[in-house]
PDB file of N, CA and C in Angstrom:
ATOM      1  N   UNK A   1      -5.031  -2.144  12.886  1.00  0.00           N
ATOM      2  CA  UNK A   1      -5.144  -3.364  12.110  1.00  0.00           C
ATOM      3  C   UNK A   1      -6.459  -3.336  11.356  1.00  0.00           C
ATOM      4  N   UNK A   2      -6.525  -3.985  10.069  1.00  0.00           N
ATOM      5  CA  UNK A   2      -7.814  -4.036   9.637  1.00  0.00           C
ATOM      6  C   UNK A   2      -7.758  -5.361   8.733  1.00  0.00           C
ATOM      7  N   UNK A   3      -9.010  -5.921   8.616  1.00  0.00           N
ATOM      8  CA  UNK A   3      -9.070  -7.019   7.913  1.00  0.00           C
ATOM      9  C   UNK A   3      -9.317  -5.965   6.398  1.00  0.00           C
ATOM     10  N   UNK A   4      -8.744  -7.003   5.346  1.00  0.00           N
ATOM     11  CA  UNK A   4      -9.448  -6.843   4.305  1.00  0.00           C
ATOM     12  C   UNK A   4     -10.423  -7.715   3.426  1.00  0.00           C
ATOM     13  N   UNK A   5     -11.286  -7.538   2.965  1.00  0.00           N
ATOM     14  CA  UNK A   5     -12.339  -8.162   2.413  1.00  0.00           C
ATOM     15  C   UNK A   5     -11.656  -8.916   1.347  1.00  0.00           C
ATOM     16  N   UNK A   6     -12.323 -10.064   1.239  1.00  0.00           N
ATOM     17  CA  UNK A   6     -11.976 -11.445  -0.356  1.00  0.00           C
ATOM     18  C   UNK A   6     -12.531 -11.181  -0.865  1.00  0.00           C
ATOM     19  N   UNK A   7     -12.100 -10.941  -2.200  1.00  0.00           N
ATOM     20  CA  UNK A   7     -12.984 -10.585  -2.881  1.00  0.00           C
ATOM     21  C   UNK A   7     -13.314 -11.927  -4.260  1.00  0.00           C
ATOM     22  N   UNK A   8     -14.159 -12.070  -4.637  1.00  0.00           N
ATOM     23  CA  UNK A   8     -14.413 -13.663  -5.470  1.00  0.00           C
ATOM     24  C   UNK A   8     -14.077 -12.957  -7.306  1.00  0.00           C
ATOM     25  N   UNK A   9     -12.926 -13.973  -7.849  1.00  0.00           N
ATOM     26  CA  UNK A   9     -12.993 -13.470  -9.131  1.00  0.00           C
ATOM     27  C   UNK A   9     -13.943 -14.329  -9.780  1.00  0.00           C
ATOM     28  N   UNK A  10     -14.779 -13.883 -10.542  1.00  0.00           N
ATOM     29  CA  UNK A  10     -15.269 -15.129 -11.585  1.00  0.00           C
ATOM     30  C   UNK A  10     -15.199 -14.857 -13.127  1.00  0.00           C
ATOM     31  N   UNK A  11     -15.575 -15.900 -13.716  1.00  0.00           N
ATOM     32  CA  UNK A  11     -15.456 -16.574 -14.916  1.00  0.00           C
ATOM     33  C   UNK A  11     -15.617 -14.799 -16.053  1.00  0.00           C
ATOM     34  N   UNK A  12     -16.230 -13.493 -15.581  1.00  0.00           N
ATOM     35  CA  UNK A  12     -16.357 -12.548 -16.008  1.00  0.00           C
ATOM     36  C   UNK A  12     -14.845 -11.830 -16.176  1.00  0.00           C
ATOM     37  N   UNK A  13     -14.232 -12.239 -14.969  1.00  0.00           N
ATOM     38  CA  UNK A  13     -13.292 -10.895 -14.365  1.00  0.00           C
ATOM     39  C   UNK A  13     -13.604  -9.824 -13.010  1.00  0.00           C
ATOM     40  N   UNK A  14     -12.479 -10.215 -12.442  1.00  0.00           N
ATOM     41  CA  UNK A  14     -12.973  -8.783 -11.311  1.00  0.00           C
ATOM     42  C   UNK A  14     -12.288  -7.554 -11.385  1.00  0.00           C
ATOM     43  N   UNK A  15     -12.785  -6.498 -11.011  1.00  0.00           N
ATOM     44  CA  UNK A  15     -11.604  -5.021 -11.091  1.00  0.00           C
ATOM     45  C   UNK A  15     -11.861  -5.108  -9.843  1.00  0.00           C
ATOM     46  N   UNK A  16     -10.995  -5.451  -8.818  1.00  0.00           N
ATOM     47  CA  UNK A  16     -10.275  -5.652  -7.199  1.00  0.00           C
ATOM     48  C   UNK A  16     -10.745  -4.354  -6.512  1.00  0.00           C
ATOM     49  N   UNK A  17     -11.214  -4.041  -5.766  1.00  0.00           N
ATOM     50  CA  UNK A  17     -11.540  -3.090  -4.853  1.00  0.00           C
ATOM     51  C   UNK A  17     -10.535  -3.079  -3.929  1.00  0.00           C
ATOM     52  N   UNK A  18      -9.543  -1.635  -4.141  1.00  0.00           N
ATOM     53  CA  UNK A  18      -7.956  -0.956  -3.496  1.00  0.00           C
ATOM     54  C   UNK A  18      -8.451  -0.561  -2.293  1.00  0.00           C
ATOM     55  N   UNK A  19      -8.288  -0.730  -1.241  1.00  0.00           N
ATOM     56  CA  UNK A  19      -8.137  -0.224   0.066  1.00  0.00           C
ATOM     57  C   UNK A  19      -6.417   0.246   0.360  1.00  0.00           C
ATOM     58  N   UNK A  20      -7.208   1.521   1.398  1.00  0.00           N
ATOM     59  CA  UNK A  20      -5.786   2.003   1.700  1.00  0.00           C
ATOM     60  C   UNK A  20      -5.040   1.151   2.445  1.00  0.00           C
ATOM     61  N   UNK A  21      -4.001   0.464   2.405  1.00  0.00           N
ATOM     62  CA  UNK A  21      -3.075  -0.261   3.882  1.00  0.00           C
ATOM     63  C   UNK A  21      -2.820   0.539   4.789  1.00  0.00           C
ATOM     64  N   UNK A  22      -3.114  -0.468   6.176  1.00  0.00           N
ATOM     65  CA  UNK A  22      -2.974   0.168   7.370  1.00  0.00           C
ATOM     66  C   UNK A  22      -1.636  -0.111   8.245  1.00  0.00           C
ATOM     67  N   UNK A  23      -1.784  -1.276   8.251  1.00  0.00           N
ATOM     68  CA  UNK A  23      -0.672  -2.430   8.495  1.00  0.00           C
ATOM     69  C   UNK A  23      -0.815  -2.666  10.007  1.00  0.00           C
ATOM     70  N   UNK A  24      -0.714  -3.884  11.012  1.00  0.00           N
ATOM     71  CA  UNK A  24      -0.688  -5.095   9.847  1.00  0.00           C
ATOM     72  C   UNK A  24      -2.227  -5.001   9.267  1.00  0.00           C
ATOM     73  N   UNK A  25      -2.024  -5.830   8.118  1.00  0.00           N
ATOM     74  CA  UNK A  25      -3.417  -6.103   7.983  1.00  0.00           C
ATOM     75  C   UNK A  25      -3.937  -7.748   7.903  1.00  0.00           C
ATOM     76  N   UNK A  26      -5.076  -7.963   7.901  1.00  0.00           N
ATOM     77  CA  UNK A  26      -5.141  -9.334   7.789  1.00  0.00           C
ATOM     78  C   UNK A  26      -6.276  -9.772   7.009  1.00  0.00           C
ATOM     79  N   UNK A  27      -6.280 -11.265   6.220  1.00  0.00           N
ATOM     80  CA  UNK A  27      -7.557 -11.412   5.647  1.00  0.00           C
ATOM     81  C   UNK A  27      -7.762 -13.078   5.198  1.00  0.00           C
ATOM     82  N   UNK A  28      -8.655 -13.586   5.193  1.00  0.00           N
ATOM     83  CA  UNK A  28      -9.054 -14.968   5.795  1.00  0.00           C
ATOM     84  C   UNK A  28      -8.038 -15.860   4.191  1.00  0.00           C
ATOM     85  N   UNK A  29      -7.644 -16.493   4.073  1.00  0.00           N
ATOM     86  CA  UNK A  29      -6.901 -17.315   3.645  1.00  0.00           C
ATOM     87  C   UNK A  29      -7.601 -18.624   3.447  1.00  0.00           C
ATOM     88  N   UNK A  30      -7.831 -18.466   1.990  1.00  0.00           N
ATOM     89  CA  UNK A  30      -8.545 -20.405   1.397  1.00  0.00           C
ATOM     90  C   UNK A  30      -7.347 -21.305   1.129  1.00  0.00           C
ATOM     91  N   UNK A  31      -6.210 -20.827   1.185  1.00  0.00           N
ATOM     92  CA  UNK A  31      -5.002 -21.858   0.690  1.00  0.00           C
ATOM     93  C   UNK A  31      -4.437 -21.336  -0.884  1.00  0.00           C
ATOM     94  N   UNK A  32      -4.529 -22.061  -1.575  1.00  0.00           N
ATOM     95  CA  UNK A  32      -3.866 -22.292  -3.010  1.00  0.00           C
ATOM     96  C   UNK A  32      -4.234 -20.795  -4.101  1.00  0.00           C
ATOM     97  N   UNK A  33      -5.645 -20.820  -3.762  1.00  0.00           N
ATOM     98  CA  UNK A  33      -6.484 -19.687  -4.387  1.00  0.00           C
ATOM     99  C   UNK A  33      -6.399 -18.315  -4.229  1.00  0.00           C
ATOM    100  N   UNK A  34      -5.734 -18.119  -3.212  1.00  0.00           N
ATOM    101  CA  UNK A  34      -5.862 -16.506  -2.508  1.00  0.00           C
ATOM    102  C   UNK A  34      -4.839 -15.656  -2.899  1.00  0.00           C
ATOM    103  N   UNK A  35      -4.909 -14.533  -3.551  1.00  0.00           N
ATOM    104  CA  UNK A  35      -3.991 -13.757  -3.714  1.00  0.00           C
ATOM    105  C   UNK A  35      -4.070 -12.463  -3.094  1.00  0.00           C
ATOM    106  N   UNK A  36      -3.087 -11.191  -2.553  1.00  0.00           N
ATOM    107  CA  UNK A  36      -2.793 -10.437  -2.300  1.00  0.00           C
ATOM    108  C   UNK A  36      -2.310  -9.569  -3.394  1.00  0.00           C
ATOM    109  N   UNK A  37      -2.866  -8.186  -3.552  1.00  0.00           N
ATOM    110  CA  UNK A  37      -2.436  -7.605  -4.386  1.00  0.00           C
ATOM    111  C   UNK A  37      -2.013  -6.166  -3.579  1.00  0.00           C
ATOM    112  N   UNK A  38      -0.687  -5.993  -3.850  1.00  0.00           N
ATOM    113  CA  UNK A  38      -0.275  -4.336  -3.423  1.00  0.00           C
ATOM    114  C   UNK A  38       0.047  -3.626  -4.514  1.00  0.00           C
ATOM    115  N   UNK A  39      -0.570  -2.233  -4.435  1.00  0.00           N
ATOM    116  CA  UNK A  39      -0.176  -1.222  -4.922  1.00  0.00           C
ATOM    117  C   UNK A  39       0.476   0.188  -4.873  1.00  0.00           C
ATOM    118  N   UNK A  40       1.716   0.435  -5.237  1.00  0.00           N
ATOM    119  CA  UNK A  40       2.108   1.369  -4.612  1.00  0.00           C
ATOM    120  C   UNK A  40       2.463   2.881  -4.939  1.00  0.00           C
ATOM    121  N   UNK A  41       1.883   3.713  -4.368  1.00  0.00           N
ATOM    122  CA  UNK A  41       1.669   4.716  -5.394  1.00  0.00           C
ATOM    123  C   UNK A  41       2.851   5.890  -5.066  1.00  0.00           C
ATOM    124  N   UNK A  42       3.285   5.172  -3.972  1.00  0.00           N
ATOM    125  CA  UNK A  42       4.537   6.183  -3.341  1.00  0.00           C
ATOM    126  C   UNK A  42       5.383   6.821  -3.955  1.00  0.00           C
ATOM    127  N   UNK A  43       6.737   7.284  -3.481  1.00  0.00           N
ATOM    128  CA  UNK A  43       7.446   7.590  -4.042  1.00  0.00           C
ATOM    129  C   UNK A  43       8.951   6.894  -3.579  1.00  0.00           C
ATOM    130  N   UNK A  44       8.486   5.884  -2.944  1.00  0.00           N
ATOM    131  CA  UNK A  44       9.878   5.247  -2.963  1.00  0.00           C
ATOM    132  C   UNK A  44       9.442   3.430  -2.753  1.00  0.00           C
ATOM    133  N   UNK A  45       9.873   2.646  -2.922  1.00  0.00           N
ATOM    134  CA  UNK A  45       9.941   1.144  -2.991  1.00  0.00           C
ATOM    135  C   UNK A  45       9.471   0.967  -0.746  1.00  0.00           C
ATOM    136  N   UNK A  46       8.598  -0.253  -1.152  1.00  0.00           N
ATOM    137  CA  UNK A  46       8.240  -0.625   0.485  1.00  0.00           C
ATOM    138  C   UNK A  46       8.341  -1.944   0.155  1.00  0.00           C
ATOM    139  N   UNK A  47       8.439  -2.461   1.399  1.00  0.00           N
ATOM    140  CA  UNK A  47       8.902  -4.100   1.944  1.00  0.00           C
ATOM    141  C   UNK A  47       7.203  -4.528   2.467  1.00  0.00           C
ATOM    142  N   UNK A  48       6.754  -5.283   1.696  1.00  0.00           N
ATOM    143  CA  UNK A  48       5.992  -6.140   2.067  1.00  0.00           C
ATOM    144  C   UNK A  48       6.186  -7.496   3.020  1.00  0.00           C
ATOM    145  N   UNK A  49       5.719  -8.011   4.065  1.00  0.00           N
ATOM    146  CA  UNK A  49       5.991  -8.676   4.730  1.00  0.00           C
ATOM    147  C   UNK A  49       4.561  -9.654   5.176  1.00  0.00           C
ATOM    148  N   UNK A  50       4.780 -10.832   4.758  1.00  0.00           N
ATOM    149  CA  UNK A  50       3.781 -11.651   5.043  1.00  0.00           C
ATOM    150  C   UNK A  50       4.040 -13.040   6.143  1.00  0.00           C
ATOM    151  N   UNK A  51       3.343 -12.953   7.234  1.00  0.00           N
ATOM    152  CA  UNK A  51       4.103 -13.448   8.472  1.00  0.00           C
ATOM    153  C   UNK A  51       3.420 -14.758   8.760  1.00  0.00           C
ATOM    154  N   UNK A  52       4.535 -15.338   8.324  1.00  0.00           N
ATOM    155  CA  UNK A  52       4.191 -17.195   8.064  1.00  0.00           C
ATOM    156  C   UNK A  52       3.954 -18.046   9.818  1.00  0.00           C
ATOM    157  N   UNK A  53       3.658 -18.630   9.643  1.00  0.00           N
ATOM    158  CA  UNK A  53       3.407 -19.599  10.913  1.00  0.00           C
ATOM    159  C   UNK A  53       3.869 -21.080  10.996  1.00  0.00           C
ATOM    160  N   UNK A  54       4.357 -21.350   9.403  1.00  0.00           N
ATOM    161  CA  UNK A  54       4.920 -22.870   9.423  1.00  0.00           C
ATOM    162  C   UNK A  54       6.238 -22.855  10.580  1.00  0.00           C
ATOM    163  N   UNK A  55       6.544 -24.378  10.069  1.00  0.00           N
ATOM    164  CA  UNK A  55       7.546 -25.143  10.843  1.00  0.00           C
ATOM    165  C   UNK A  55       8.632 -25.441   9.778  1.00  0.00           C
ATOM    166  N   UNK A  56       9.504 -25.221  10.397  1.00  0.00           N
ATOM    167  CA  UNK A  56      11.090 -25.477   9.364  1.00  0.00           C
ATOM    168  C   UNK A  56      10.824 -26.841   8.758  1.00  0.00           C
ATOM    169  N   UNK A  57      11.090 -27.347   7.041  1.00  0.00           N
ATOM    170  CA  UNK A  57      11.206 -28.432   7.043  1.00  0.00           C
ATOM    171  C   UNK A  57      12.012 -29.537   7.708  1.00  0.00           C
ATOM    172  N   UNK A  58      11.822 -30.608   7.540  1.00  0.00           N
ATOM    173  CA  UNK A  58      12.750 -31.724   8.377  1.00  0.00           C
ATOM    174  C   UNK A  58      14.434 -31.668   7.563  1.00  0.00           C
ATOM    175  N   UNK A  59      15.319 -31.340   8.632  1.00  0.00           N
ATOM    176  CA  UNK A  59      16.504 -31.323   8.044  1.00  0.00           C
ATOM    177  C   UNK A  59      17.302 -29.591   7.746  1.00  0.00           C
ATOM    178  N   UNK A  60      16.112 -29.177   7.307  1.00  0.00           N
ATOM    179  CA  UNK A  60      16.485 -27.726   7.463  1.00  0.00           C
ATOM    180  C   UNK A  60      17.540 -26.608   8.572  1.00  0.00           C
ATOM    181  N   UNK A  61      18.533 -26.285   8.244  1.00  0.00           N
ATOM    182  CA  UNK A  61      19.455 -25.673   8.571  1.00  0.00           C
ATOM    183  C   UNK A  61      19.228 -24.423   9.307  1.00  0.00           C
ATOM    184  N   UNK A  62      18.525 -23.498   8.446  1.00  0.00           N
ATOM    185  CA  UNK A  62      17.806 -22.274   8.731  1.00  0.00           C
ATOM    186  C   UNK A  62      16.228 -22.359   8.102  1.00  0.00           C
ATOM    187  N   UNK A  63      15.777 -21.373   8.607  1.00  0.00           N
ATOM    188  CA  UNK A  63      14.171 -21.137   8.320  1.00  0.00           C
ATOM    189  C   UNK A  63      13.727 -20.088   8.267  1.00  0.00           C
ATOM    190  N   UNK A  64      13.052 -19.283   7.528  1.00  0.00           N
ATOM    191  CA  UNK A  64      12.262 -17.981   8.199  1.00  0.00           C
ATOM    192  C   UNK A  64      10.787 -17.867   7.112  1.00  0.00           C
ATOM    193  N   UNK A  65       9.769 -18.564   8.277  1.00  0.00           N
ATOM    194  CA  UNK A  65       8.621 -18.875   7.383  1.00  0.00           C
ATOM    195  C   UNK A  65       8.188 -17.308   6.920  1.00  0.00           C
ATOM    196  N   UNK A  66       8.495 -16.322   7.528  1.00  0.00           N
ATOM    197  CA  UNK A  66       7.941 -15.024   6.855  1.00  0.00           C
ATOM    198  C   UNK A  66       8.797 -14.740   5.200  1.00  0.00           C
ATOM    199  N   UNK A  67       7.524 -14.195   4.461  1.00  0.00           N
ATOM    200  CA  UNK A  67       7.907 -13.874   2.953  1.00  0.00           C
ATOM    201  C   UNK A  67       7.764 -12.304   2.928  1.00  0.00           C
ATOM    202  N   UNK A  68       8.882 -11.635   2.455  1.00  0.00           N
ATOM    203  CA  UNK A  68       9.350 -10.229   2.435  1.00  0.00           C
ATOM    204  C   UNK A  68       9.276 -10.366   0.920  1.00  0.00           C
ATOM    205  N   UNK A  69       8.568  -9.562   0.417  1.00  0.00           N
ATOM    206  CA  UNK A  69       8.246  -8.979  -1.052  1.00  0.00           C
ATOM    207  C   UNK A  69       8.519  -7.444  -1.147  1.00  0.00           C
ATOM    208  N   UNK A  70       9.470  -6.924  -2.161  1.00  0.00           N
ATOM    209  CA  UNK A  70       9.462  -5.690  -1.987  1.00  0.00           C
ATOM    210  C   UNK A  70       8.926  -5.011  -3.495  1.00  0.00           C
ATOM    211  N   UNK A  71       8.051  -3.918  -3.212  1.00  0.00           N
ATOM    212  CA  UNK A  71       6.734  -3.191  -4.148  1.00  0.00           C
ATOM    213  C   UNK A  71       7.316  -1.868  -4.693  1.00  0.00           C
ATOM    214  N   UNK A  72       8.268  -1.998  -5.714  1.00  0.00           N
ATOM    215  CA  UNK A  72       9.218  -0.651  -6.100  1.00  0.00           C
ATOM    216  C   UNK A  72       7.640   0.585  -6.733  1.00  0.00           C
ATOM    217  N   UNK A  73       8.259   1.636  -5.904  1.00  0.00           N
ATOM    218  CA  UNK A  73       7.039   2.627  -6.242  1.00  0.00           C
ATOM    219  C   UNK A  73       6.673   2.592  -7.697  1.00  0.00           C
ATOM    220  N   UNK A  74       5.389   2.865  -7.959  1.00  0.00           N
ATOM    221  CA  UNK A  74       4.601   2.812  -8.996  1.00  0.00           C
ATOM    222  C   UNK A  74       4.384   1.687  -9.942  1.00  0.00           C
ATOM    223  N   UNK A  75       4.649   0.662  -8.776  1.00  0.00           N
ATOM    224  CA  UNK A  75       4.075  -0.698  -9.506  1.00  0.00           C
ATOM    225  C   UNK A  75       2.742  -1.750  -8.770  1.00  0.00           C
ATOM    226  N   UNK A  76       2.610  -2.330  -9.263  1.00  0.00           N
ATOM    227  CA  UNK A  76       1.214  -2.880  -8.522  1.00  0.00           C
ATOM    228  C   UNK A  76       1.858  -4.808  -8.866  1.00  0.00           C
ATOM    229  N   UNK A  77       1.915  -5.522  -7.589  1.00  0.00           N
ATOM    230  CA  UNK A  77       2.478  -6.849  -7.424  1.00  0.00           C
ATOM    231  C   UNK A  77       1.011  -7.735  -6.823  1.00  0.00           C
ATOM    232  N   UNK A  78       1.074  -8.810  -7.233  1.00  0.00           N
ATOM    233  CA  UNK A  78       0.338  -9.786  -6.951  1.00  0.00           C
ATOM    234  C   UNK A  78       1.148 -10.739  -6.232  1.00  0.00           C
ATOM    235  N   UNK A  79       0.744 -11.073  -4.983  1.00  0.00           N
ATOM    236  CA  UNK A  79       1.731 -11.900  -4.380  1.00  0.00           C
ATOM    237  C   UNK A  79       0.891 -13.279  -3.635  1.00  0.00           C
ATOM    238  N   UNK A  80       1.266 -14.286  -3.508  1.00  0.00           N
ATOM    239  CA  UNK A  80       0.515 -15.486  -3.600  1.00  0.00           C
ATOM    240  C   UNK A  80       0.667 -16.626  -4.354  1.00  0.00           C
ATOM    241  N   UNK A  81      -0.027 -17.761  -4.415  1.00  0.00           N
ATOM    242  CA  UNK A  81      -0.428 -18.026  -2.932  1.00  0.00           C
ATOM    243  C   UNK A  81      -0.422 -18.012  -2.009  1.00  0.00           C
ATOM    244  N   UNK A  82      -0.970 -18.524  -0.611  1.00  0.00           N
ATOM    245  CA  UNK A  82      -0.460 -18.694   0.633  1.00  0.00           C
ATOM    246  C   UNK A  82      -0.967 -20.078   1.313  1.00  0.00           C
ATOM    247  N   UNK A  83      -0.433 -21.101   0.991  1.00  0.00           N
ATOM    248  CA  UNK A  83      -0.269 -22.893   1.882  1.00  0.00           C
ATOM    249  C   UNK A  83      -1.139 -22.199   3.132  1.00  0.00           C
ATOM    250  N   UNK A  84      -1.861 -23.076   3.486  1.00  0.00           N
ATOM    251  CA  UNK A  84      -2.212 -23.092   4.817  1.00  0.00           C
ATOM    252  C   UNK A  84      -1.216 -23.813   5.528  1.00  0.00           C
ATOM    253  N   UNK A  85      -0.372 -24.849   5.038  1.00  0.00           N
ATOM    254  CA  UNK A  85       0.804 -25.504   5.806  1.00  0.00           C
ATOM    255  C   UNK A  85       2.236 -24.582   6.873  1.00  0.00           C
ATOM    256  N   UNK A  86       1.791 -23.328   5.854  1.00  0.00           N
ATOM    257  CA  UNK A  86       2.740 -22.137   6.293  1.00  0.00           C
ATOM    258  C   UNK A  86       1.642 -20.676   6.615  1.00  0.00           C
ATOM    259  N   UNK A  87       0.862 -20.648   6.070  1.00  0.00           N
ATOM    260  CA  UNK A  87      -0.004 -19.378   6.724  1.00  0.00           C
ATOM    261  C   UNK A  87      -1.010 -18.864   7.535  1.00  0.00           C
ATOM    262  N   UNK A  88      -1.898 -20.607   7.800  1.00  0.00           N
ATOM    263  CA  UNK A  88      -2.744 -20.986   8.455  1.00  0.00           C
ATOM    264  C   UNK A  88      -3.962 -20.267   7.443  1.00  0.00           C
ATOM    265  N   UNK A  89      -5.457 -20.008   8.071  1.00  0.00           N
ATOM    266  CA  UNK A  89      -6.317 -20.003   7.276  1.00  0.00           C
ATOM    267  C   UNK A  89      -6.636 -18.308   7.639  1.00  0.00           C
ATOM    268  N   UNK A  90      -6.041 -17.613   8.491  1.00  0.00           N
ATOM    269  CA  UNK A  90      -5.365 -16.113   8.266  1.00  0.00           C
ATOM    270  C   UNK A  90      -4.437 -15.499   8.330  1.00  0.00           C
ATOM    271  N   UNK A  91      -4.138 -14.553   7.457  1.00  0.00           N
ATOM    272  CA  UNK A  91      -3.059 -14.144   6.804  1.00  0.00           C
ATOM    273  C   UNK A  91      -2.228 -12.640   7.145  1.00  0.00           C
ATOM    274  N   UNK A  92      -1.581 -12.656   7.931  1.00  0.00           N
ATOM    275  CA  UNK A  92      -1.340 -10.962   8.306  1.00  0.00           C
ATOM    276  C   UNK A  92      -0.132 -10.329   7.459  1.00  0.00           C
ATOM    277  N   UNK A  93       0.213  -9.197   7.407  1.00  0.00           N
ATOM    278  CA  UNK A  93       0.512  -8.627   6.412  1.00  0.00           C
ATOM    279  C   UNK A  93       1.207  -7.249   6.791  1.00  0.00           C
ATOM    280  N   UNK A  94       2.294  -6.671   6.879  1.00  0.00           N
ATOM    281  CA  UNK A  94       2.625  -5.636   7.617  1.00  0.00           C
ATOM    282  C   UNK A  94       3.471  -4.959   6.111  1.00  0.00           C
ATOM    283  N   UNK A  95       3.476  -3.742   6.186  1.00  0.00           N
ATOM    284  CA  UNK A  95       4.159  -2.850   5.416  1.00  0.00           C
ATOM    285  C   UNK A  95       5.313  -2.185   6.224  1.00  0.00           C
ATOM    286  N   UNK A  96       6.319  -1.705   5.324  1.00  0.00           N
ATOM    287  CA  UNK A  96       7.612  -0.972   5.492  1.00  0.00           C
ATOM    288  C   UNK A  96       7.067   0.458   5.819  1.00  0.00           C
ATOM    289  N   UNK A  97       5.915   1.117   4.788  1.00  0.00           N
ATOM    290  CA  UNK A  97       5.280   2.295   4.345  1.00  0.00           C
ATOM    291  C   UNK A  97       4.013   2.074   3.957  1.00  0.00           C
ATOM    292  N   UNK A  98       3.144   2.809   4.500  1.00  0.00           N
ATOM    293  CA  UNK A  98       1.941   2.909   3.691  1.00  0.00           C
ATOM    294  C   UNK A  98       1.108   3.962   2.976  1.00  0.00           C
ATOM    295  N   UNK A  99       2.259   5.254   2.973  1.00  0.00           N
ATOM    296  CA  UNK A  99       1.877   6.020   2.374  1.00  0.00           C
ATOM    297  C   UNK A  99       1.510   5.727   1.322  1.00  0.00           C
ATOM    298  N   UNK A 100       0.059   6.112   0.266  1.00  0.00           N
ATOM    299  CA  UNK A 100       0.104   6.080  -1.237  1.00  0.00           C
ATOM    300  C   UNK A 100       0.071   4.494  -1.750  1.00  0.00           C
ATOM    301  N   UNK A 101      -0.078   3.717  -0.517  1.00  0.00           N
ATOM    302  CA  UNK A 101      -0.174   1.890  -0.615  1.00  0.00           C
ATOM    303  C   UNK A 101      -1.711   1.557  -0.856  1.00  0.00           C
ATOM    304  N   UNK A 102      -1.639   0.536  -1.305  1.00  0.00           N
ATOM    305  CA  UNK A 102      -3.712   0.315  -1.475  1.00  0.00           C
ATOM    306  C   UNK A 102      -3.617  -1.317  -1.611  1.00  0.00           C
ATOM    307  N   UNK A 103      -4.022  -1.692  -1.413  1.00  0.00           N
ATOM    308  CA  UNK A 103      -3.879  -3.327  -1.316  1.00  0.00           C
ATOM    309  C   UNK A 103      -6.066  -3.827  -1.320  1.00  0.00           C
ATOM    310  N   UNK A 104      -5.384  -5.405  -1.934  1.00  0.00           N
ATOM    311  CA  UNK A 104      -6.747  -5.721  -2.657  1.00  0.00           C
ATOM    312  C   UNK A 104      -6.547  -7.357  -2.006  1.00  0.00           C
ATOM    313  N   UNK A 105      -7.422  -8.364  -1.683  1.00  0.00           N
ATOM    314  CA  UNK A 105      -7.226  -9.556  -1.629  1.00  0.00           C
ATOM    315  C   UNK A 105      -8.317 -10.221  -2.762  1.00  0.00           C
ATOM    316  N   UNK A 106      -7.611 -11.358  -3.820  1.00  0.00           N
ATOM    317  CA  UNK A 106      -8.880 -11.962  -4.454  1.00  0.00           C
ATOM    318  C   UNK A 106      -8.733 -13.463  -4.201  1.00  0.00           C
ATOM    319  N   UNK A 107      -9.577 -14.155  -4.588  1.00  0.00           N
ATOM    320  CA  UNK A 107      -9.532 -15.694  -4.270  1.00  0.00           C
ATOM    321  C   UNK A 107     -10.343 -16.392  -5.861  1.00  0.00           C
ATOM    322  N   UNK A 108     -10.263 -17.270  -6.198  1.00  0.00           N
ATOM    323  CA  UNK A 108     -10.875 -18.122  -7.158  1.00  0.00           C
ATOM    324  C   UNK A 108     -11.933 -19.015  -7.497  1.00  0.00           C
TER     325      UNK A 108
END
């Protein structure tokens, strides 16, 4: 497991500092602001998986607070926000594959 570092965009621009994914991984969560960025350099599509902690809404039938994003090789996805209502104020993060994966967290 490894945390990854937030990184702060400002009013300049940031170029995101890629770490390799380990999986899971995890990294502190401001709410509304925080994004996750994967990149995938593989050679085949991986399932991103971001593992929620909410509660089914009221009335709700089915539920599955986890969000499965899938990262078709040689593309780079921004995925986010993340509610603290559903993710709490950290955020874990598991991959399908991490070969050739690099993932970035920024916040606002």
């Amino acid at each position: 497991m490894a945390v990854i570092a937030v990184e702060q965009t400002v009013i300049t621009g940031l170029e995101p500092t890629l770490v390799a994914a380990v999986g899971p991984d995890t990294f502190v969560n401001n709410g509304d602001n925080t994004m996750l960025i994967v990149d995938n350099g593989g050679g085949g599509s991986i399932t991103v998986t971001i593992d929620g902690t909410g509660t089914a809404p009221t009335g709700a039938v089915a539920f599955d607070d986890d969000v499965d994003v899938v990262v078709v090789n040689g593309t780079r996805r921004h995925i986010g926000p993340f509610p603290k209502s559903r993710f709490t104020s950290t955020v874990t993060v598991n991959y399908s594959g991490v070969s050739s994966v690099t993932v970035a967290v920024t916040t606002v």
